[in-house]
PDB file of N, CA and C in Angstrom:
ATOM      1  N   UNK A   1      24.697  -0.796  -1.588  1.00  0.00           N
ATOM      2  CA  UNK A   1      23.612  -0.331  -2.440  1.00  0.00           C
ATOM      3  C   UNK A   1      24.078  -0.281  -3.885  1.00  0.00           C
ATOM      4  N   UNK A   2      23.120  -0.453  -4.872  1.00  0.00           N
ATOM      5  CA  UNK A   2      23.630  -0.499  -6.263  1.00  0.00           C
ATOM      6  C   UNK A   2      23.828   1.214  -6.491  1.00  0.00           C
ATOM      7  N   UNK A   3      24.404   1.546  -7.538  1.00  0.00           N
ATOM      8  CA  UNK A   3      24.531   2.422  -8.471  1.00  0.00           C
ATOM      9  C   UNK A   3      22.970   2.970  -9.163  1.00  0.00           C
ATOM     10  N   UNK A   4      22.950   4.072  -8.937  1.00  0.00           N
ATOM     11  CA  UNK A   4      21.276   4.490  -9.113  1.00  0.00           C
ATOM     12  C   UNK A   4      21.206   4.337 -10.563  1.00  0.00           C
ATOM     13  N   UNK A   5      22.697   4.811 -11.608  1.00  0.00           N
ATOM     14  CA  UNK A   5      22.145   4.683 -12.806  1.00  0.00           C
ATOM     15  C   UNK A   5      22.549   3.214 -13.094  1.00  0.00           C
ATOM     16  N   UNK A   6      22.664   2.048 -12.619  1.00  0.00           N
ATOM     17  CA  UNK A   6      22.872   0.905 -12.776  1.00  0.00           C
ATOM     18  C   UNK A   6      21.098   0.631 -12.425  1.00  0.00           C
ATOM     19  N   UNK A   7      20.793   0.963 -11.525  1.00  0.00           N
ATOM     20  CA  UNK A   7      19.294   0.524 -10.534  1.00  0.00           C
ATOM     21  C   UNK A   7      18.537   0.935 -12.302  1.00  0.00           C
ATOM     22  N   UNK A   8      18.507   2.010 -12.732  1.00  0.00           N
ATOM     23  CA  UNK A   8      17.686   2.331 -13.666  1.00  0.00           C
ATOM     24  C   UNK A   8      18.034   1.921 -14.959  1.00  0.00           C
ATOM     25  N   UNK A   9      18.995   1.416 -15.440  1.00  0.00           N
ATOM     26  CA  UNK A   9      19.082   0.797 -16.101  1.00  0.00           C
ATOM     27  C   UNK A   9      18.397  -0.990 -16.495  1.00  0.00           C
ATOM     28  N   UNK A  10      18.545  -1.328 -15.141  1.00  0.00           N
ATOM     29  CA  UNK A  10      18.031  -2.658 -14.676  1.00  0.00           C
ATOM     30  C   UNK A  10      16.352  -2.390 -14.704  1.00  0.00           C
ATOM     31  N   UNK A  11      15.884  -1.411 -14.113  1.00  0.00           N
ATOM     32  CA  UNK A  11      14.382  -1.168 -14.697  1.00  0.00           C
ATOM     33  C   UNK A  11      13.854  -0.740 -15.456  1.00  0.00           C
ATOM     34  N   UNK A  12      14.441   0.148 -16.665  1.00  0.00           N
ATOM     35  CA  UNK A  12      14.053   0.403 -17.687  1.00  0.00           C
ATOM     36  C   UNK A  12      14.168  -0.533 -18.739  1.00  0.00           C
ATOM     37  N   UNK A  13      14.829  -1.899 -18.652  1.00  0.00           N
ATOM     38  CA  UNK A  13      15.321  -2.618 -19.516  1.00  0.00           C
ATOM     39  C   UNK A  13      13.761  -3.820 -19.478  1.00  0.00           C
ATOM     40  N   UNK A  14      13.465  -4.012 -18.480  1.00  0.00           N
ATOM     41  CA  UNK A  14      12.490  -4.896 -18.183  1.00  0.00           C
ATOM     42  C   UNK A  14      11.003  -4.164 -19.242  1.00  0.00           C
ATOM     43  N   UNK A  15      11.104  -2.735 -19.287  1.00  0.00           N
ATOM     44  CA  UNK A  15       9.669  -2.480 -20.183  1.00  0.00           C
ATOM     45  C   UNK A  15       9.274  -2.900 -21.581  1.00  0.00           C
ATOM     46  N   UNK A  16      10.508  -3.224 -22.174  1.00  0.00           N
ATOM     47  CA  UNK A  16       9.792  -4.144 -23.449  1.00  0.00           C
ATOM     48  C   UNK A  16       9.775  -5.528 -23.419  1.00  0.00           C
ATOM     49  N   UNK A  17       9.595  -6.199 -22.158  1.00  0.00           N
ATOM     50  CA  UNK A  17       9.362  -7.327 -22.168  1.00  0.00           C
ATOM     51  C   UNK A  17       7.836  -7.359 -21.772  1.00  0.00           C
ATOM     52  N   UNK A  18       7.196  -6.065 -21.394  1.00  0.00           N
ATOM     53  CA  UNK A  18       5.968  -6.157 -21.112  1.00  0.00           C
ATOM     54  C   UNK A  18       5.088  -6.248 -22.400  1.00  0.00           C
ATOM     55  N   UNK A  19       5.396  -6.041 -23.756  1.00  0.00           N
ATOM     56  CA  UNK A  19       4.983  -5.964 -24.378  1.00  0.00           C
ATOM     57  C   UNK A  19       4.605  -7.573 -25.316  1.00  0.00           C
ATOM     58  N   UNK A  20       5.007  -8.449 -25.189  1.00  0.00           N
ATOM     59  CA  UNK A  20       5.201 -10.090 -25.123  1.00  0.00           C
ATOM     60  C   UNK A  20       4.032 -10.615 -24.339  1.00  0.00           C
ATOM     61  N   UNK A  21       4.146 -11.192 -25.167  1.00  0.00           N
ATOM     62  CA  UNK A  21       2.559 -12.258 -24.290  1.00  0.00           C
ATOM     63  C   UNK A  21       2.772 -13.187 -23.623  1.00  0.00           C
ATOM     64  N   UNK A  22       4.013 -13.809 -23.811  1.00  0.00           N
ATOM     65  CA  UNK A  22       4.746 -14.763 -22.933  1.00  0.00           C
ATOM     66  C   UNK A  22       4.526 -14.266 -21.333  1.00  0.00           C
ATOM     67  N   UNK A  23       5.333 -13.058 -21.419  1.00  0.00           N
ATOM     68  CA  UNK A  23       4.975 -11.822 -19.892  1.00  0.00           C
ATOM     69  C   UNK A  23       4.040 -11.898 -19.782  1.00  0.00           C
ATOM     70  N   UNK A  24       2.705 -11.781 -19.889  1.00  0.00           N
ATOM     71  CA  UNK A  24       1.465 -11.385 -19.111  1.00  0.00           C
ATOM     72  C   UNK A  24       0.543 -13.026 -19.107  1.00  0.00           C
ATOM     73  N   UNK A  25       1.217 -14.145 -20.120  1.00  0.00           N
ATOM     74  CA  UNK A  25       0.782 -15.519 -19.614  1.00  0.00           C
ATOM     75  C   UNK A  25       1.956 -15.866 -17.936  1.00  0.00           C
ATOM     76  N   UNK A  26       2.939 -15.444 -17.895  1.00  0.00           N
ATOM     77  CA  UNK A  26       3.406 -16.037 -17.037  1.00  0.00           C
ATOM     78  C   UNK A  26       3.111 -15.035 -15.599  1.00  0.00           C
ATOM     79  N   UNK A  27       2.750 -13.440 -16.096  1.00  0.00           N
ATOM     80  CA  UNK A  27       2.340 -12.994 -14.765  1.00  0.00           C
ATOM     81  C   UNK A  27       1.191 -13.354 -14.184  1.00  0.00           C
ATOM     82  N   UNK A  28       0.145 -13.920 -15.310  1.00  0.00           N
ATOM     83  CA  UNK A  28      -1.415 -14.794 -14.523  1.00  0.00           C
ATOM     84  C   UNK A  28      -1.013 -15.698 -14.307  1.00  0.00           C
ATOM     85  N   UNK A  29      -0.001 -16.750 -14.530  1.00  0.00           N
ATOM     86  CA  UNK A  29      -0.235 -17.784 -13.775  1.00  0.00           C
ATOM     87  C   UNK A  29       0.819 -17.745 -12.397  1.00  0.00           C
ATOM     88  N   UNK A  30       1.366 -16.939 -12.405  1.00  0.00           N
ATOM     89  CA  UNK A  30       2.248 -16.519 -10.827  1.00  0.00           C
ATOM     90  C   UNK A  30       0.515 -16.202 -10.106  1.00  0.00           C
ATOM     91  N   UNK A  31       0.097 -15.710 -10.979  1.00  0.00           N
ATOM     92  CA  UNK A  31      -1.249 -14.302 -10.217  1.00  0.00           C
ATOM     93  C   UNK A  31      -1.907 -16.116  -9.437  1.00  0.00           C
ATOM     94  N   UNK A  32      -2.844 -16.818 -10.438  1.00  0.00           N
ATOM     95  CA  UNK A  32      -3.514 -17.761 -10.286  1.00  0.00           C
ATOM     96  C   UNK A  32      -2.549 -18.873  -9.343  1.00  0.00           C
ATOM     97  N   UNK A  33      -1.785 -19.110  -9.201  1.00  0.00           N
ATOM     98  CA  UNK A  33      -0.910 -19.924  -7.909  1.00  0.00           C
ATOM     99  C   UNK A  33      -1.251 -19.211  -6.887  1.00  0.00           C
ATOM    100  N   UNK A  34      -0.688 -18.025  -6.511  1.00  0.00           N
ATOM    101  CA  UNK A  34      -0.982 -17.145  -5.253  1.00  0.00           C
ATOM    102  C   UNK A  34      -2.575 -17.067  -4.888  1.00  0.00           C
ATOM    103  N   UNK A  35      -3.208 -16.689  -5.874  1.00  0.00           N
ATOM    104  CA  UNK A  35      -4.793 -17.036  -5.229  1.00  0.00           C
ATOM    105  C   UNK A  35      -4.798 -18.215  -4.964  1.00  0.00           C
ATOM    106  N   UNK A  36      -4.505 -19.724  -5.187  1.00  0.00           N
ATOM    107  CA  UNK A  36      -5.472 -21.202  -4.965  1.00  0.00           C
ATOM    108  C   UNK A  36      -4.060 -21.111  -3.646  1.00  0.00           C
ATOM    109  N   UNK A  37      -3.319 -20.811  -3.685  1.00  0.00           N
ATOM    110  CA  UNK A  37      -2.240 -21.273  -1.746  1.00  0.00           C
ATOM    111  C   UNK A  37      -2.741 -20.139  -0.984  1.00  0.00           C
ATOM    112  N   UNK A  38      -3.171 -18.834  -1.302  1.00  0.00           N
ATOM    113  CA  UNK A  38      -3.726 -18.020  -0.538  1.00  0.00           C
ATOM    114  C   UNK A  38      -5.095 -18.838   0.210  1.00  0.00           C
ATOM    115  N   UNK A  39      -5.743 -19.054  -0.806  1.00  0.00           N
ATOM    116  CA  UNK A  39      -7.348 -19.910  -0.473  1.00  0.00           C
ATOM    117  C   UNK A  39      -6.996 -21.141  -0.053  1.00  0.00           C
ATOM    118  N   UNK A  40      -5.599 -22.053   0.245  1.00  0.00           N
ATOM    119  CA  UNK A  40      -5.379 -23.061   1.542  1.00  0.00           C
ATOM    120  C   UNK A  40      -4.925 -22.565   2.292  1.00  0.00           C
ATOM    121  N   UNK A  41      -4.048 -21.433   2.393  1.00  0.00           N
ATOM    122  CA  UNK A  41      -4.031 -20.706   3.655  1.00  0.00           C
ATOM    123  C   UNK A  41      -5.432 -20.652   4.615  1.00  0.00           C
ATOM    124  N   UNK A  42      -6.434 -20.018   3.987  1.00  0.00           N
ATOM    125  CA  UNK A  42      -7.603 -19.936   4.830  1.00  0.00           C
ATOM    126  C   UNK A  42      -7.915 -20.453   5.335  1.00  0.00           C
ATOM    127  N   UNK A  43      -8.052 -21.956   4.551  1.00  0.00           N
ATOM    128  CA  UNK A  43      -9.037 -22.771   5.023  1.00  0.00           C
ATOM    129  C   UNK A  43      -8.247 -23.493   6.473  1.00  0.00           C
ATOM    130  N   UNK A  44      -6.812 -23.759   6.302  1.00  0.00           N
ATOM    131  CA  UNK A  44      -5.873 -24.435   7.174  1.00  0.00           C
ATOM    132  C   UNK A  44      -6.002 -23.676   8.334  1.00  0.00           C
ATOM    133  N   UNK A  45      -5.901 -21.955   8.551  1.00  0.00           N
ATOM    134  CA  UNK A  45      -6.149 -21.195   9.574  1.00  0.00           C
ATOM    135  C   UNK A  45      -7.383 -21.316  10.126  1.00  0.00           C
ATOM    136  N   UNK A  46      -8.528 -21.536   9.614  1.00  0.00           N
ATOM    137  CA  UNK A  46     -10.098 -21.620   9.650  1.00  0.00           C
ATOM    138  C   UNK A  46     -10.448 -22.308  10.798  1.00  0.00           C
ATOM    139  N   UNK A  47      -9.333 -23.788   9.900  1.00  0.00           N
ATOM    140  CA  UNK A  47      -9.452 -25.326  10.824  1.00  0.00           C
ATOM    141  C   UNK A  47      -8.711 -25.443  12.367  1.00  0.00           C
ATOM    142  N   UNK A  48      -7.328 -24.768  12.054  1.00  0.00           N
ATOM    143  CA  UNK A  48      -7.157 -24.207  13.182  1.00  0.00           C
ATOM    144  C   UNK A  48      -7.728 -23.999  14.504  1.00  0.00           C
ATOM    145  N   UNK A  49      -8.535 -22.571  13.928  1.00  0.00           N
ATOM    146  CA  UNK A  49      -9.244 -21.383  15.002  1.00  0.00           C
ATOM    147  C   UNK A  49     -10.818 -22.402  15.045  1.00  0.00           C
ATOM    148  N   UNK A  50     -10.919 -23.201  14.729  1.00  0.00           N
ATOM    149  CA  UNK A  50     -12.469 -23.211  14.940  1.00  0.00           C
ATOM    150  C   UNK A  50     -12.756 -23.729  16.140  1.00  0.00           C
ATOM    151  N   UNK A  51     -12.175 -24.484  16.941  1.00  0.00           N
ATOM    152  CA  UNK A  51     -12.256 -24.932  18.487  1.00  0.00           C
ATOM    153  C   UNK A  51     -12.349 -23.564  19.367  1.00  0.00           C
ATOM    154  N   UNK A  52     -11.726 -22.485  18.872  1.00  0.00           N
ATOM    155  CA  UNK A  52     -11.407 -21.580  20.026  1.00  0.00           C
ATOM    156  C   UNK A  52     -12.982 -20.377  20.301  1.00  0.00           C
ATOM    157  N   UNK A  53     -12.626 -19.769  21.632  1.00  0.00           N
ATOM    158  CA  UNK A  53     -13.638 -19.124  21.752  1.00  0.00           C
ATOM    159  C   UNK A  53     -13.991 -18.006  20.494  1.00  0.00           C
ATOM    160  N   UNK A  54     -15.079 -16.843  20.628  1.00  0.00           N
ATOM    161  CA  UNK A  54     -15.010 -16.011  19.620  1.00  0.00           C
ATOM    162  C   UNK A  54     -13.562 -15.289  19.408  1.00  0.00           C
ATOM    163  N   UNK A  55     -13.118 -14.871  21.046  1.00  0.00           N
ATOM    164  CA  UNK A  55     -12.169 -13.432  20.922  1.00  0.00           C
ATOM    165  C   UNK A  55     -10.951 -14.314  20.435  1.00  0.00           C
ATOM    166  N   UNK A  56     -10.960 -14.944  20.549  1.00  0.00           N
ATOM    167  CA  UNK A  56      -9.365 -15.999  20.601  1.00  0.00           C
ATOM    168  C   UNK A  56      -9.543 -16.570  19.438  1.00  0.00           C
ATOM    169  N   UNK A  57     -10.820 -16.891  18.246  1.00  0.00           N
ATOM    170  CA  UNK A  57     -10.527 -16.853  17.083  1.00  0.00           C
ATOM    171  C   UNK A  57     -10.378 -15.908  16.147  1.00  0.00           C
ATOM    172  N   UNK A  58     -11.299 -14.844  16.248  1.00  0.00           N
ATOM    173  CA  UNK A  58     -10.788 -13.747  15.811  1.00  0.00           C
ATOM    174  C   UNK A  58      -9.071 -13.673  15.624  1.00  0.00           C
ATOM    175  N   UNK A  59      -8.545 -13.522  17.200  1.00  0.00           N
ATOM    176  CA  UNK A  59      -6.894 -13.203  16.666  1.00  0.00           C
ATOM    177  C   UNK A  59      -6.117 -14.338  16.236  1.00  0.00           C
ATOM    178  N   UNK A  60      -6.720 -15.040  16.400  1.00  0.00           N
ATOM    179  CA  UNK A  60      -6.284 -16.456  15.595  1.00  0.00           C
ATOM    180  C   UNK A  60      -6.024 -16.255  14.421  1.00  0.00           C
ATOM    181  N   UNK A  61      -7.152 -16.059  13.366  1.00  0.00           N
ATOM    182  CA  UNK A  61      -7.278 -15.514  12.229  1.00  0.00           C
ATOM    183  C   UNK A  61      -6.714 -14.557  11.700  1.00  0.00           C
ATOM    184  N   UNK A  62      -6.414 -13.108  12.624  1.00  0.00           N
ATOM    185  CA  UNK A  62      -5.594 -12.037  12.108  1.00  0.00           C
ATOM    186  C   UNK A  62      -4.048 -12.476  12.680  1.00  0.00           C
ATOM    187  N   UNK A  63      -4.126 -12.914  13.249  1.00  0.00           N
ATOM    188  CA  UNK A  63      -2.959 -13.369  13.575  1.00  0.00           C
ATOM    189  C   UNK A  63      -1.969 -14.643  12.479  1.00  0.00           C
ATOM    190  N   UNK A  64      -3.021 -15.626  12.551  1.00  0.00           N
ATOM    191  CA  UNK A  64      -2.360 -16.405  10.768  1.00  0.00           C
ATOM    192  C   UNK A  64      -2.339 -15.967   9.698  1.00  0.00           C
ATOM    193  N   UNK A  65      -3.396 -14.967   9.313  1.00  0.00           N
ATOM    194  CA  UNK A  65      -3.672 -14.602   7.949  1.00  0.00           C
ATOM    195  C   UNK A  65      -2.023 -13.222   8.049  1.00  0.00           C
ATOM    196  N   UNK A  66      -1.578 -12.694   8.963  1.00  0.00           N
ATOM    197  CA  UNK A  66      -0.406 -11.958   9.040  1.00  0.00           C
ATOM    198  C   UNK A  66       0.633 -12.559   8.957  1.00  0.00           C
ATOM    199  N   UNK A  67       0.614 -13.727   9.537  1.00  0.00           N
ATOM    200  CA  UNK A  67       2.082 -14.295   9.605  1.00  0.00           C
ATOM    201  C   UNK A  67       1.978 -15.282   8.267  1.00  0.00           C
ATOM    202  N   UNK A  68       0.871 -15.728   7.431  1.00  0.00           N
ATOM    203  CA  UNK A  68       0.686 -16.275   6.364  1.00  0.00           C
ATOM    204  C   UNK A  68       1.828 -15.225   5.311  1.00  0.00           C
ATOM    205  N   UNK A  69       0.740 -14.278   5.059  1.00  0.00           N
ATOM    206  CA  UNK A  69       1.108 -13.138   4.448  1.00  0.00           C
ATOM    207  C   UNK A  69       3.009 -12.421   4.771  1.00  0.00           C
ATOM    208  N   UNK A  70       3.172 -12.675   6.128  1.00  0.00           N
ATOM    209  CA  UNK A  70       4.757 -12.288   5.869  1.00  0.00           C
ATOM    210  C   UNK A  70       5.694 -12.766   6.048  1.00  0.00           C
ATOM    211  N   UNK A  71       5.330 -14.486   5.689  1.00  0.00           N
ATOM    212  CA  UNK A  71       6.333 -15.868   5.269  1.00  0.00           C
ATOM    213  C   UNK A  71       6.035 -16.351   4.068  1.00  0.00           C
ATOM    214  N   UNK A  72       5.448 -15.670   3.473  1.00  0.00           N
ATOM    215  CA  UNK A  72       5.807 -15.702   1.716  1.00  0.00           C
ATOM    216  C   UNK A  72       6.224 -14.509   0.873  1.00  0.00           C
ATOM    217  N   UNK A  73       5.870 -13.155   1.942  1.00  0.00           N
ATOM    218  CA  UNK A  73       6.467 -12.096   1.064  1.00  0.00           C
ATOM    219  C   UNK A  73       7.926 -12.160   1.262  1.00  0.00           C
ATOM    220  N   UNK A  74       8.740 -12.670   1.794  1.00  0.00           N
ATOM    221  CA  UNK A  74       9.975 -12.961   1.250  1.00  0.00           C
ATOM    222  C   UNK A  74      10.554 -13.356  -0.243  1.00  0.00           C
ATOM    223  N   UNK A  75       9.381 -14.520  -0.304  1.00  0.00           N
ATOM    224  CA  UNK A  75       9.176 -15.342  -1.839  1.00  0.00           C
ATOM    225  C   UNK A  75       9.415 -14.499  -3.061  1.00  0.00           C
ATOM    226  N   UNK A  76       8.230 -13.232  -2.648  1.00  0.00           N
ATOM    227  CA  UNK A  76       8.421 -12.420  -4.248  1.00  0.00           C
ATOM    228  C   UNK A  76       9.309 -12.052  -4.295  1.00  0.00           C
ATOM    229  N   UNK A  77      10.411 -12.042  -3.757  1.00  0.00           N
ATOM    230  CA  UNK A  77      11.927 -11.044  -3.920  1.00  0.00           C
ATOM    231  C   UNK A  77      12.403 -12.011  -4.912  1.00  0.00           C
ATOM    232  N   UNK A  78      12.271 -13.615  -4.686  1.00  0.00           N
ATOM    233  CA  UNK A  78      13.150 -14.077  -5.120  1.00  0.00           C
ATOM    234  C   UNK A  78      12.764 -14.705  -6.448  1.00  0.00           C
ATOM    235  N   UNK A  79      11.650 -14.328  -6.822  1.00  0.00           N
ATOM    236  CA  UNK A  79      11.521 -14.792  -7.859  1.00  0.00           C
ATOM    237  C   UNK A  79      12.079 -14.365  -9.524  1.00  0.00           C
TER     238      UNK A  79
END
């Protein structure tokens, strides 16, 4: 584990970069990527599940849209 006053150092240092416009152009377009692969996620799961009965698409759907969702939240760590 890091050093707590190392940990806070490392996050207090990041707040005047919020103040830059560079920062908040590059946090919309992280933002705007994740929405348009979120919205092929869907549609790819959609295409998927659409052969299957109701109950079996249903978990189709919660079932991809979960495992969508926690094979890219790895991603944000590393960015």
């Amino acid at each position: 584990m890091m050093d707590p006053g190392t940990w806070l150092a490392m996050v207090t240092s990041g707040w005047s970069d919020m103040s830059h416009t560079t920062f908040w152009v590059a946090l919309l377009k992280i933002m705007w990527i994740n929405i348009l692969l979120s919205g092929d996620n869907a549609v790819v799961i959609a295409m998927a599940c659409r052969g299957l009965p109701h109950r079996q698409r249903v978990w189709g759907m919660v079932l991809g849209a979960g495992v969508a969702c926690a094979s890219s939240s790895p991603f944000l760590w590393l960015r």
